[in-house]
C-alpha atoms as a PDB file:
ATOM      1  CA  UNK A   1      14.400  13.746  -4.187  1.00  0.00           C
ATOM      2  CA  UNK A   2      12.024  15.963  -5.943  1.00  0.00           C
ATOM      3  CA  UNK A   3      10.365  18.426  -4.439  1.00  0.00           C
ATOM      4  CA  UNK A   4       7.335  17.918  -3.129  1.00  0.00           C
ATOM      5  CA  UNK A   5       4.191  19.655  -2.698  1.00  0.00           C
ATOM      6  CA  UNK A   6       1.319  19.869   0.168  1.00  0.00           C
ATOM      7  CA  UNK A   7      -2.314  19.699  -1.744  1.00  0.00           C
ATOM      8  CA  UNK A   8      -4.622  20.339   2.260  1.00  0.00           C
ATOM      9  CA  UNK A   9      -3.730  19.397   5.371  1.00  0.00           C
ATOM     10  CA  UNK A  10      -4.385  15.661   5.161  1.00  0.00           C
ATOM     11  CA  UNK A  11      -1.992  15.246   1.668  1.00  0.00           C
ATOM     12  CA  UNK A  12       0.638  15.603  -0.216  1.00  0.00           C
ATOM     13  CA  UNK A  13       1.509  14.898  -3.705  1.00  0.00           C
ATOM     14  CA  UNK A  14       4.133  14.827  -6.306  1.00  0.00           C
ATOM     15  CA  UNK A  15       4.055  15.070 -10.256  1.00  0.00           C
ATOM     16  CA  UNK A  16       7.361  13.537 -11.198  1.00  0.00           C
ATOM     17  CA  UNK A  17       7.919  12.955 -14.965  1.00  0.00           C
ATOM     18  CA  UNK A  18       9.155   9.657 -14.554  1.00  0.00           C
ATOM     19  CA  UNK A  19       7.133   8.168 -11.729  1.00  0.00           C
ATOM     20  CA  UNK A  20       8.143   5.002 -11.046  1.00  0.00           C
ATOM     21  CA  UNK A  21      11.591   5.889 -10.641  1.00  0.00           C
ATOM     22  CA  UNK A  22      10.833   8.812  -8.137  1.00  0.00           C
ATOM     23  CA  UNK A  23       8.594   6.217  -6.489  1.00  0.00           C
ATOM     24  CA  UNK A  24      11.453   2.959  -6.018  1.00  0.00           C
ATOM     25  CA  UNK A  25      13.679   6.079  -4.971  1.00  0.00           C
ATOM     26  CA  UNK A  26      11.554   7.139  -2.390  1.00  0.00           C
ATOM     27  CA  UNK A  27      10.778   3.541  -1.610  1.00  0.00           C
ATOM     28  CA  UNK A  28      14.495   3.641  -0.413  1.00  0.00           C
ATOM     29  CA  UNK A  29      14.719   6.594   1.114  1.00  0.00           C
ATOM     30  CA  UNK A  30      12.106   5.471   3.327  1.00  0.00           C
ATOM     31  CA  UNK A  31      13.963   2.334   3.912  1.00  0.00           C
ATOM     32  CA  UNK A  32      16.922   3.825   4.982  1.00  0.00           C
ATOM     33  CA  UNK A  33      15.293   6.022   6.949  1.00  0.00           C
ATOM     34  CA  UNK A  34      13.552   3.842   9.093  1.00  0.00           C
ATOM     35  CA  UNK A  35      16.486   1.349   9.368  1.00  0.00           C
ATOM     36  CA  UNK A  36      18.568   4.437  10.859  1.00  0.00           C
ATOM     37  CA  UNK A  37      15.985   5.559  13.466  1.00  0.00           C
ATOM     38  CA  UNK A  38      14.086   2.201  14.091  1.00  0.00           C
ATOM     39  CA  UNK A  39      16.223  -0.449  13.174  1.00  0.00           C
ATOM     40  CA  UNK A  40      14.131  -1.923  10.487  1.00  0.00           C
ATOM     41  CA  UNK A  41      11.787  -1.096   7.648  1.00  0.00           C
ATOM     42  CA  UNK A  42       8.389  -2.352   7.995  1.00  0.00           C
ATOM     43  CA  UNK A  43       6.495  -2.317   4.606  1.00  0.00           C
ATOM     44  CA  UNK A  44       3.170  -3.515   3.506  1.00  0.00           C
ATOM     45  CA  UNK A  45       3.006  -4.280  -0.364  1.00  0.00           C
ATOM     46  CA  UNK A  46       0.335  -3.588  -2.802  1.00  0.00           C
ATOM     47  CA  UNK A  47      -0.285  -4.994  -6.101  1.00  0.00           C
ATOM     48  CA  UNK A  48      -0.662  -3.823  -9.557  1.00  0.00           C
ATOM     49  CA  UNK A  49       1.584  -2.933 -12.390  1.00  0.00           C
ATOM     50  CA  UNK A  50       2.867  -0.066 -10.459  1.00  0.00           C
ATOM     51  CA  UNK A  51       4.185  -1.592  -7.921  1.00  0.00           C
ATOM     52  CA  UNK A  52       5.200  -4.519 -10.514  1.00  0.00           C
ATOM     53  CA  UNK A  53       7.770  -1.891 -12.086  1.00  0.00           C
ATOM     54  CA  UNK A  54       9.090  -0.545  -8.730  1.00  0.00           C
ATOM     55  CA  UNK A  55       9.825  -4.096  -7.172  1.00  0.00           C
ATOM     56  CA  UNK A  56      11.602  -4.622 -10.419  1.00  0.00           C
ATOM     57  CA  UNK A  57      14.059  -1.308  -9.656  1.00  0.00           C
ATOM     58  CA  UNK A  58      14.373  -2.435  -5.819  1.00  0.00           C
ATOM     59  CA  UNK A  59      15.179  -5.861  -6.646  1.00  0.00           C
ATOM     60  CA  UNK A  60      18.479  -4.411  -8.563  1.00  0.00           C
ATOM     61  CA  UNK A  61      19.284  -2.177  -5.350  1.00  0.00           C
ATOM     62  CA  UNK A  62      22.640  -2.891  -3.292  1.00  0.00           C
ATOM     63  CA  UNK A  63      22.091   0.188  -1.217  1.00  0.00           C
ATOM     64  CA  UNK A  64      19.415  -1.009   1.635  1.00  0.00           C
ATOM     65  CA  UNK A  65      20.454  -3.488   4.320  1.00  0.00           C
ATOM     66  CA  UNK A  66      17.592  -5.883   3.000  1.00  0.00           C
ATOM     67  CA  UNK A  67      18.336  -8.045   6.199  1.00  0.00           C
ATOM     68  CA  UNK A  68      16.372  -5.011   8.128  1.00  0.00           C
ATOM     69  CA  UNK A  69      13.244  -5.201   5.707  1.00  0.00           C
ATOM     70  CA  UNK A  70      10.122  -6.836   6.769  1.00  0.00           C
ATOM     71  CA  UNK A  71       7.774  -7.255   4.083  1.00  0.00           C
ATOM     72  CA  UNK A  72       4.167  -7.741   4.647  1.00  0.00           C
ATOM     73  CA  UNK A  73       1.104  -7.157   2.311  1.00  0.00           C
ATOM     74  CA  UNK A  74      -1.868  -4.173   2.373  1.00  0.00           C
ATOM     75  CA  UNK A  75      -4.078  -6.774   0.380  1.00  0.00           C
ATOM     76  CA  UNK A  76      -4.808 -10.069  -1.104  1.00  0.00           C
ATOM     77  CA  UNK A  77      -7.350 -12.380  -3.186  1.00  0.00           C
ATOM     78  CA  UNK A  78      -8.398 -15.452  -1.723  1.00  0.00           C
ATOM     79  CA  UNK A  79      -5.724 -16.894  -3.679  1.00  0.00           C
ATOM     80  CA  UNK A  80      -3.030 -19.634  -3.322  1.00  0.00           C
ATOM     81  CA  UNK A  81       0.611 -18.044  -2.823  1.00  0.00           C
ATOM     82  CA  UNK A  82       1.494 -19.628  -6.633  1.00  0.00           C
ATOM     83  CA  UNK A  83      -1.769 -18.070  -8.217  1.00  0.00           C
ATOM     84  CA  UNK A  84      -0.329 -15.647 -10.534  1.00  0.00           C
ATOM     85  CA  UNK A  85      -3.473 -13.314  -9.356  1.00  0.00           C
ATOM     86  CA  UNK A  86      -1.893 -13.309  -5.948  1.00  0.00           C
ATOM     87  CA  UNK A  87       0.175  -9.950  -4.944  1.00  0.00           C
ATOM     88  CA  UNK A  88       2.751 -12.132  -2.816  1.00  0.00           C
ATOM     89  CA  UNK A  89       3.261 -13.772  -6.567  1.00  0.00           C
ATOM     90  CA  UNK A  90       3.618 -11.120  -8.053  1.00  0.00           C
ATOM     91  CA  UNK A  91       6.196  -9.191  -5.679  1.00  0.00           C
ATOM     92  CA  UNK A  92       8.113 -12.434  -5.239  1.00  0.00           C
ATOM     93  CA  UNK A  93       8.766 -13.153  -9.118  1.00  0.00           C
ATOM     94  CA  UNK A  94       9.217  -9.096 -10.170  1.00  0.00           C
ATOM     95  CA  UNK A  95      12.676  -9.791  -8.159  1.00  0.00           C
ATOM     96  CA  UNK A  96      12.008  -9.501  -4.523  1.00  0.00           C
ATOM     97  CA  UNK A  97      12.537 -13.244  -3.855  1.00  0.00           C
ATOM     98  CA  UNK A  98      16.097 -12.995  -5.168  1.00  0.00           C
ATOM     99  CA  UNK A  99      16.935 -10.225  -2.180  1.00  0.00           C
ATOM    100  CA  UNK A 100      18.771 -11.173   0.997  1.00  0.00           C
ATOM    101  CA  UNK A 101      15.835 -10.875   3.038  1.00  0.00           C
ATOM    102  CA  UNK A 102      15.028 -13.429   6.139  1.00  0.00           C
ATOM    103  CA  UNK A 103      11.988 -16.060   5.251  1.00  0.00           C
ATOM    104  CA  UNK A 104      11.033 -15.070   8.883  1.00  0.00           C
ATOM    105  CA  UNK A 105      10.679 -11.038   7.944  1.00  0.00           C
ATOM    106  CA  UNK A 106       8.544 -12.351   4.980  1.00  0.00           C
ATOM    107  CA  UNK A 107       4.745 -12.209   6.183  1.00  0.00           C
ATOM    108  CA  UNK A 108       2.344 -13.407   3.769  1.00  0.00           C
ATOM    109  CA  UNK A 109      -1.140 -12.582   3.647  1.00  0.00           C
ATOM    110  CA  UNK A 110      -3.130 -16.377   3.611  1.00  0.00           C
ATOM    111  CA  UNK A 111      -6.097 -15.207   2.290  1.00  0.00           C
ATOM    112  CA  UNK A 112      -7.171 -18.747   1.129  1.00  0.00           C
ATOM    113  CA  UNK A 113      -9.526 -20.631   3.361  1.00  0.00           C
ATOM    114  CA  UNK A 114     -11.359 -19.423   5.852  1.00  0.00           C
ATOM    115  CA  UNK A 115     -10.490 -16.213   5.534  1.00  0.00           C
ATOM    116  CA  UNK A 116     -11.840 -14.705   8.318  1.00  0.00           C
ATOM    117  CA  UNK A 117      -9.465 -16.550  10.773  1.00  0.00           C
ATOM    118  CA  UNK A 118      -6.814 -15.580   8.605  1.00  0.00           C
ATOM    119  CA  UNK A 119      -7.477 -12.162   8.831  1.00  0.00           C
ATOM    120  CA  UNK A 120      -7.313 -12.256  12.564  1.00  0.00           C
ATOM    121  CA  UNK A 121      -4.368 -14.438  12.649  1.00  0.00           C
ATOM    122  CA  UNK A 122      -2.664 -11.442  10.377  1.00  0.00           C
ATOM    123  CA  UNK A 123      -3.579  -9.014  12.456  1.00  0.00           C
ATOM    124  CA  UNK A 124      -2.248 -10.206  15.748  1.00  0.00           C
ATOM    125  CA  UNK A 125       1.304 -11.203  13.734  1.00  0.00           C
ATOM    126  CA  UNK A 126       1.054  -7.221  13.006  1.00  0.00           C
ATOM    127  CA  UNK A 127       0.576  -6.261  16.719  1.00  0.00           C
ATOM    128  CA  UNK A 128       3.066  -8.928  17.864  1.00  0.00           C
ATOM    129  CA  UNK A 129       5.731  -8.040  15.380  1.00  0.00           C
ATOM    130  CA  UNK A 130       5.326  -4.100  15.521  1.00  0.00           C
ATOM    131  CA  UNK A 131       4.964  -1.074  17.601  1.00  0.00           C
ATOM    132  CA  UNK A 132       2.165   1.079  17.871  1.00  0.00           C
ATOM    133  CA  UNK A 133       2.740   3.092  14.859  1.00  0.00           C
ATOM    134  CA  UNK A 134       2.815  -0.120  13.060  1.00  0.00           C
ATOM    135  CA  UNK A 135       3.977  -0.065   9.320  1.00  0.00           C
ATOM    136  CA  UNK A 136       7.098   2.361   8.326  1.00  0.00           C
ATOM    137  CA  UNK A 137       5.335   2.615   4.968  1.00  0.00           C
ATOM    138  CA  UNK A 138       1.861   1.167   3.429  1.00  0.00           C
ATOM    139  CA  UNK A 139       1.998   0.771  -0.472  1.00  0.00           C
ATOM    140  CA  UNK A 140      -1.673   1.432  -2.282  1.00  0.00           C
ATOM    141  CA  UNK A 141      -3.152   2.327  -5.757  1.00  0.00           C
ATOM    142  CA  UNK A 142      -6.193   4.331  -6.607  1.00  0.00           C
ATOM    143  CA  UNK A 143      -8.977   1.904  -8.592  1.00  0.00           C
ATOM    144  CA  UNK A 144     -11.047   3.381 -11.125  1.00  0.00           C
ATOM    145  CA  UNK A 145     -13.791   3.638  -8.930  1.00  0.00           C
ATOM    146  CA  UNK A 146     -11.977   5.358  -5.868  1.00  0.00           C
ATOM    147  CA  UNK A 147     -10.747   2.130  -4.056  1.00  0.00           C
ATOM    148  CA  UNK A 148      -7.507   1.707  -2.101  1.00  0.00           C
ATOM    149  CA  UNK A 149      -5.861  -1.685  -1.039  1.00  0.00           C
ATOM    150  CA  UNK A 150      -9.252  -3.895  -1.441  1.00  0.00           C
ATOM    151  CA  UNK A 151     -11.161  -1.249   0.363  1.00  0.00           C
ATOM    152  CA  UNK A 152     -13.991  -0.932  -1.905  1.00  0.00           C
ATOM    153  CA  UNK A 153     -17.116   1.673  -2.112  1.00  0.00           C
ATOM    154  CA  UNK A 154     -20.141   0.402  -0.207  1.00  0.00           C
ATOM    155  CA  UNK A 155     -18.689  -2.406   1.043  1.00  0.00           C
ATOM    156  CA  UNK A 156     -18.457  -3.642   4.834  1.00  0.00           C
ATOM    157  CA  UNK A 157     -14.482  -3.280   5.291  1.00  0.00           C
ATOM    158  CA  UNK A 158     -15.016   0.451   5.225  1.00  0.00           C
ATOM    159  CA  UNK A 159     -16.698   0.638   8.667  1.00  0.00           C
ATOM    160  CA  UNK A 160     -14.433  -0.993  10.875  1.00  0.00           C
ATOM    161  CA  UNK A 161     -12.885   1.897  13.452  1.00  0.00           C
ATOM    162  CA  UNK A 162     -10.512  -0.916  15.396  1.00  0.00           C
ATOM    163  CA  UNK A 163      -9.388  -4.051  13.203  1.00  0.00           C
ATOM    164  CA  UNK A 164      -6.256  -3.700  11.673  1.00  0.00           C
ATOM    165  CA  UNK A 165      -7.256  -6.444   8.900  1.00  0.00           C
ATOM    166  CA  UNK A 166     -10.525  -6.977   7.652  1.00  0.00           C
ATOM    167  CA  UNK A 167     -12.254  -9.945   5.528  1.00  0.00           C
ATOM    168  CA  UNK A 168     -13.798  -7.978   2.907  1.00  0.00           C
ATOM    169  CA  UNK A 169     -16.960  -9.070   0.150  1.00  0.00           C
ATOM    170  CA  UNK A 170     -17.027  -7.249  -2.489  1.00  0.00           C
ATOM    171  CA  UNK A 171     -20.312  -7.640  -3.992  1.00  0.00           C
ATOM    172  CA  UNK A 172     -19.246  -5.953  -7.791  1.00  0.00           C
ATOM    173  CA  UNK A 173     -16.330  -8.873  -8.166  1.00  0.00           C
ATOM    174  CA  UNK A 174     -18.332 -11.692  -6.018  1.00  0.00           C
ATOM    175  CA  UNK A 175     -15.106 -12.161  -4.647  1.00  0.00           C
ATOM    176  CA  UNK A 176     -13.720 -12.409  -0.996  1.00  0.00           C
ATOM    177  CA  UNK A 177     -10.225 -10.157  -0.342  1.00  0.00           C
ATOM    178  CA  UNK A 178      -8.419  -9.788   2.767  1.00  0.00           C
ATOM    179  CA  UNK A 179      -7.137  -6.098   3.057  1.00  0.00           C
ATOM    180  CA  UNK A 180      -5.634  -3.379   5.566  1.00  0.00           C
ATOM    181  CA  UNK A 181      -8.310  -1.076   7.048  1.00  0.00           C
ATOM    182  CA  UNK A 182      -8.289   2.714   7.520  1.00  0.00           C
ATOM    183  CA  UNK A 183      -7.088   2.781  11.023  1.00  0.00           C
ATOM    184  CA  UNK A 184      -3.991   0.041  10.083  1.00  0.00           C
ATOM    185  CA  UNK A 185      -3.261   2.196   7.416  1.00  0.00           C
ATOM    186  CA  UNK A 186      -3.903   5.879   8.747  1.00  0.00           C
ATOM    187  CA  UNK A 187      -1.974   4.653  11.854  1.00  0.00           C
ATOM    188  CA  UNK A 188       1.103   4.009  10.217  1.00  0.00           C
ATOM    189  CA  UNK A 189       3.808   6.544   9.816  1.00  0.00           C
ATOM    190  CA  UNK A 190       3.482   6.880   5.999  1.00  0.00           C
ATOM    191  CA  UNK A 191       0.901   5.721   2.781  1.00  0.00           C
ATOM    192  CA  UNK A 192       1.658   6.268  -0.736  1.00  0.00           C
ATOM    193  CA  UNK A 193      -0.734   6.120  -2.893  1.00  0.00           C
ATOM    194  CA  UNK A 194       0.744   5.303  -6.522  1.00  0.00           C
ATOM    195  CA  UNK A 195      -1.416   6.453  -9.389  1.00  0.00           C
ATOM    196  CA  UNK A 196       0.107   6.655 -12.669  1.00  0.00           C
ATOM    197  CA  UNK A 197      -1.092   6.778 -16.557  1.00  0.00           C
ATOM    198  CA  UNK A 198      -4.145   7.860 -18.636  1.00  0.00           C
ATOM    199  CA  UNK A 199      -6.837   5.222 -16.861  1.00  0.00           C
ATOM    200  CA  UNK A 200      -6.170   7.164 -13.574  1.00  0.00           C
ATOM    201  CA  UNK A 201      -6.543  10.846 -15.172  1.00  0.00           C
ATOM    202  CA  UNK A 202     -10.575  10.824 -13.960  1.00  0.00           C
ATOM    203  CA  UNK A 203     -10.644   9.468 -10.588  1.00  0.00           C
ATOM    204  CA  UNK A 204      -7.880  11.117  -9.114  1.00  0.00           C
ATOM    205  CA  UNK A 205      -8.818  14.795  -8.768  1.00  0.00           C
ATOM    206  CA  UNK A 206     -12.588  13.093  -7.893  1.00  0.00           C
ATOM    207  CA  UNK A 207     -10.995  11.586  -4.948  1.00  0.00           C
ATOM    208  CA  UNK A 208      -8.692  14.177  -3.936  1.00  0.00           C
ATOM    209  CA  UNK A 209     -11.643  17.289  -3.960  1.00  0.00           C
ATOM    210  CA  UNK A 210     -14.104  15.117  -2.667  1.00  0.00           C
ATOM    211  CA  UNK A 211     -16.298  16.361   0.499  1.00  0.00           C
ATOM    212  CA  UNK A 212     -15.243  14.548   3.840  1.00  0.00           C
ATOM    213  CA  UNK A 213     -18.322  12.029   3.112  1.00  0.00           C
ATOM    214  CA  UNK A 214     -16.491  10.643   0.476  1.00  0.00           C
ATOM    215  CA  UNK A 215     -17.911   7.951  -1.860  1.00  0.00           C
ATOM    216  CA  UNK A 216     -14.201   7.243  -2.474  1.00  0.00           C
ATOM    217  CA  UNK A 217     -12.512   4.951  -0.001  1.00  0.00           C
ATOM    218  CA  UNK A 218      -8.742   6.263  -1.227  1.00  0.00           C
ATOM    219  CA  UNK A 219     -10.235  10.047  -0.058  1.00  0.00           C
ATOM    220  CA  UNK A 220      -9.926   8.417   3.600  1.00  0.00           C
ATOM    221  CA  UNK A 221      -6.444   7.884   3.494  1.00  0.00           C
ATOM    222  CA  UNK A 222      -3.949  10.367   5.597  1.00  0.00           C
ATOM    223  CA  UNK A 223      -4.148  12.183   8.374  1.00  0.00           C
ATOM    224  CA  UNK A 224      -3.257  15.971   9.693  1.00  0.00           C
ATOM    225  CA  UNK A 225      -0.268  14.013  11.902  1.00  0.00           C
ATOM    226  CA  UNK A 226       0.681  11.768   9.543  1.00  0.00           C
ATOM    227  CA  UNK A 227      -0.501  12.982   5.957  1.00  0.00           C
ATOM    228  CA  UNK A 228      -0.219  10.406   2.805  1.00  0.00           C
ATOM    229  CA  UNK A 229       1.969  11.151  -0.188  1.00  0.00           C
ATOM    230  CA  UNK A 230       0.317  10.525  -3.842  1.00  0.00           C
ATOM    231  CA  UNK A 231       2.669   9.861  -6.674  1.00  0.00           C
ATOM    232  CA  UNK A 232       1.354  10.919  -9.906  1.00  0.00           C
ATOM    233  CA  UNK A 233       2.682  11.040 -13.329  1.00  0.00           C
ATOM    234  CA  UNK A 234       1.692  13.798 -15.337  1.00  0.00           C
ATOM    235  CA  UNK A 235      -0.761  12.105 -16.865  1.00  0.00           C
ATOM    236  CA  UNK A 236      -2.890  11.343 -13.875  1.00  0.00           C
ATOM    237  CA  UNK A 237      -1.933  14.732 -12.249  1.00  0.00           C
ATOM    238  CA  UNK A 238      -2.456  17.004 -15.154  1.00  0.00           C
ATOM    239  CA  UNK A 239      -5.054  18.796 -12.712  1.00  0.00           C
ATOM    240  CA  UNK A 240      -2.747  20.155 -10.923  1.00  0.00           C
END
């Protein structure tokens, strides 16, 4: 593993020239690490093209006891699980339905319907299936416009201080998205936040310097006792 640097107290980060790689690498090093200490790797997916390429390196990996990986989702559009717009989709056909891993440790996110049941009914299949410090690892991104998972500026998901899963409007799409909230996600014993290429050169050092009143829902994410980790390629971390 590279090495990797602390950027405050909340974060760290890592410029790696070839990103994606560094990330599916430490996407198994996390793996195994929580397999050897807790007996099973709890991960909540994100979608994107990032996360596209890294399920594609993972799904050619013979080196994690996939039988000990529970995959579950940090978002989702009120979406069908065959809509190619949905993230389960996506992960499933970039290779991850072709891995050893029990339909039972395979927890989609139904955000179809009446969504707001849903989210509840995901969130007590979180608190049923796993401990207190929930997920071993939360995939994100950064949106253009500071967002994380489908946490979105000025929207109502960003208030909730219990929920683990939220229902979330977001007025700018007119669309309804089911996501992970802060405390699910700041809660958990690791985020990494994935933000790689030219279109993610602005927002990052915006979020990353901004004030603790952040506009910038991704600025929320990490702790001092359990910090997040952003992956950047040089491209998106050239400010540093």
């Amino acid at each position: 593993m590279l090495n990797i640097e602390s950027y405050d107290e909340r974060r760290d980060y890592i410029v790696a020239e070839k990103a994606v790689l560094f990330a599916a690498e430490h996407w198994i090093h996390s793996a195994k690490r929580s397999i050897q200490q807790r007996g099973r790797f709890a991960v909540a997916l994100s979608g994107g093209s990032t996360p596209k390429a890294i399920f594609k390196m993972l799904s050619q990996s013979r080196d994690i006891e996939w039988d000990k990986v529970w995959l579950f989702w940090s978002d989702e559009r009120a979406v069908p699980a065959t809509h190619p717009e949905s993230n389960y989709h996506m992960a499933m056909e970039s290779g991850l339905k072709n891995l050893p891993i029990p339909p039972h440790q395979i927890f989609r996110m139904k955000a179809e319907g009446d969504i707001e049941k849903n989210a509840l009914d995901y969130e007590e299949i979180i608190r049923r299936r796993l401990d207190k410090s929930l997920f071993d690892l939360v995939m994100l991104g950064v949106g253009e416009d500071g967002h994380t998972a489908s946490l979105f500026p000025n929207t109502k998901a960003l208030e909730i201080k219990e929920n683990l899963v939220a229902a979330n409007f977001i007025p700018s799409l007119k669309a309804h998205r089911m996501t992970l909230t802060f405390p699910c996600i700041n809660e958990s014993h690791q985020a990494a936040i994935y933000a790689i290429g030219k279109s993610k050169a602005s927002i990052v050092p915006k979020v990353l310097d901004a004030a603790i009143l952040s506009p910038y829902p991704a600025s929320h994410i990490g702790t001092v006792e359990r910090k997040a980790l952003w992956i950047l390629d040089k491209e998106a971390g050239h400010f540093v």
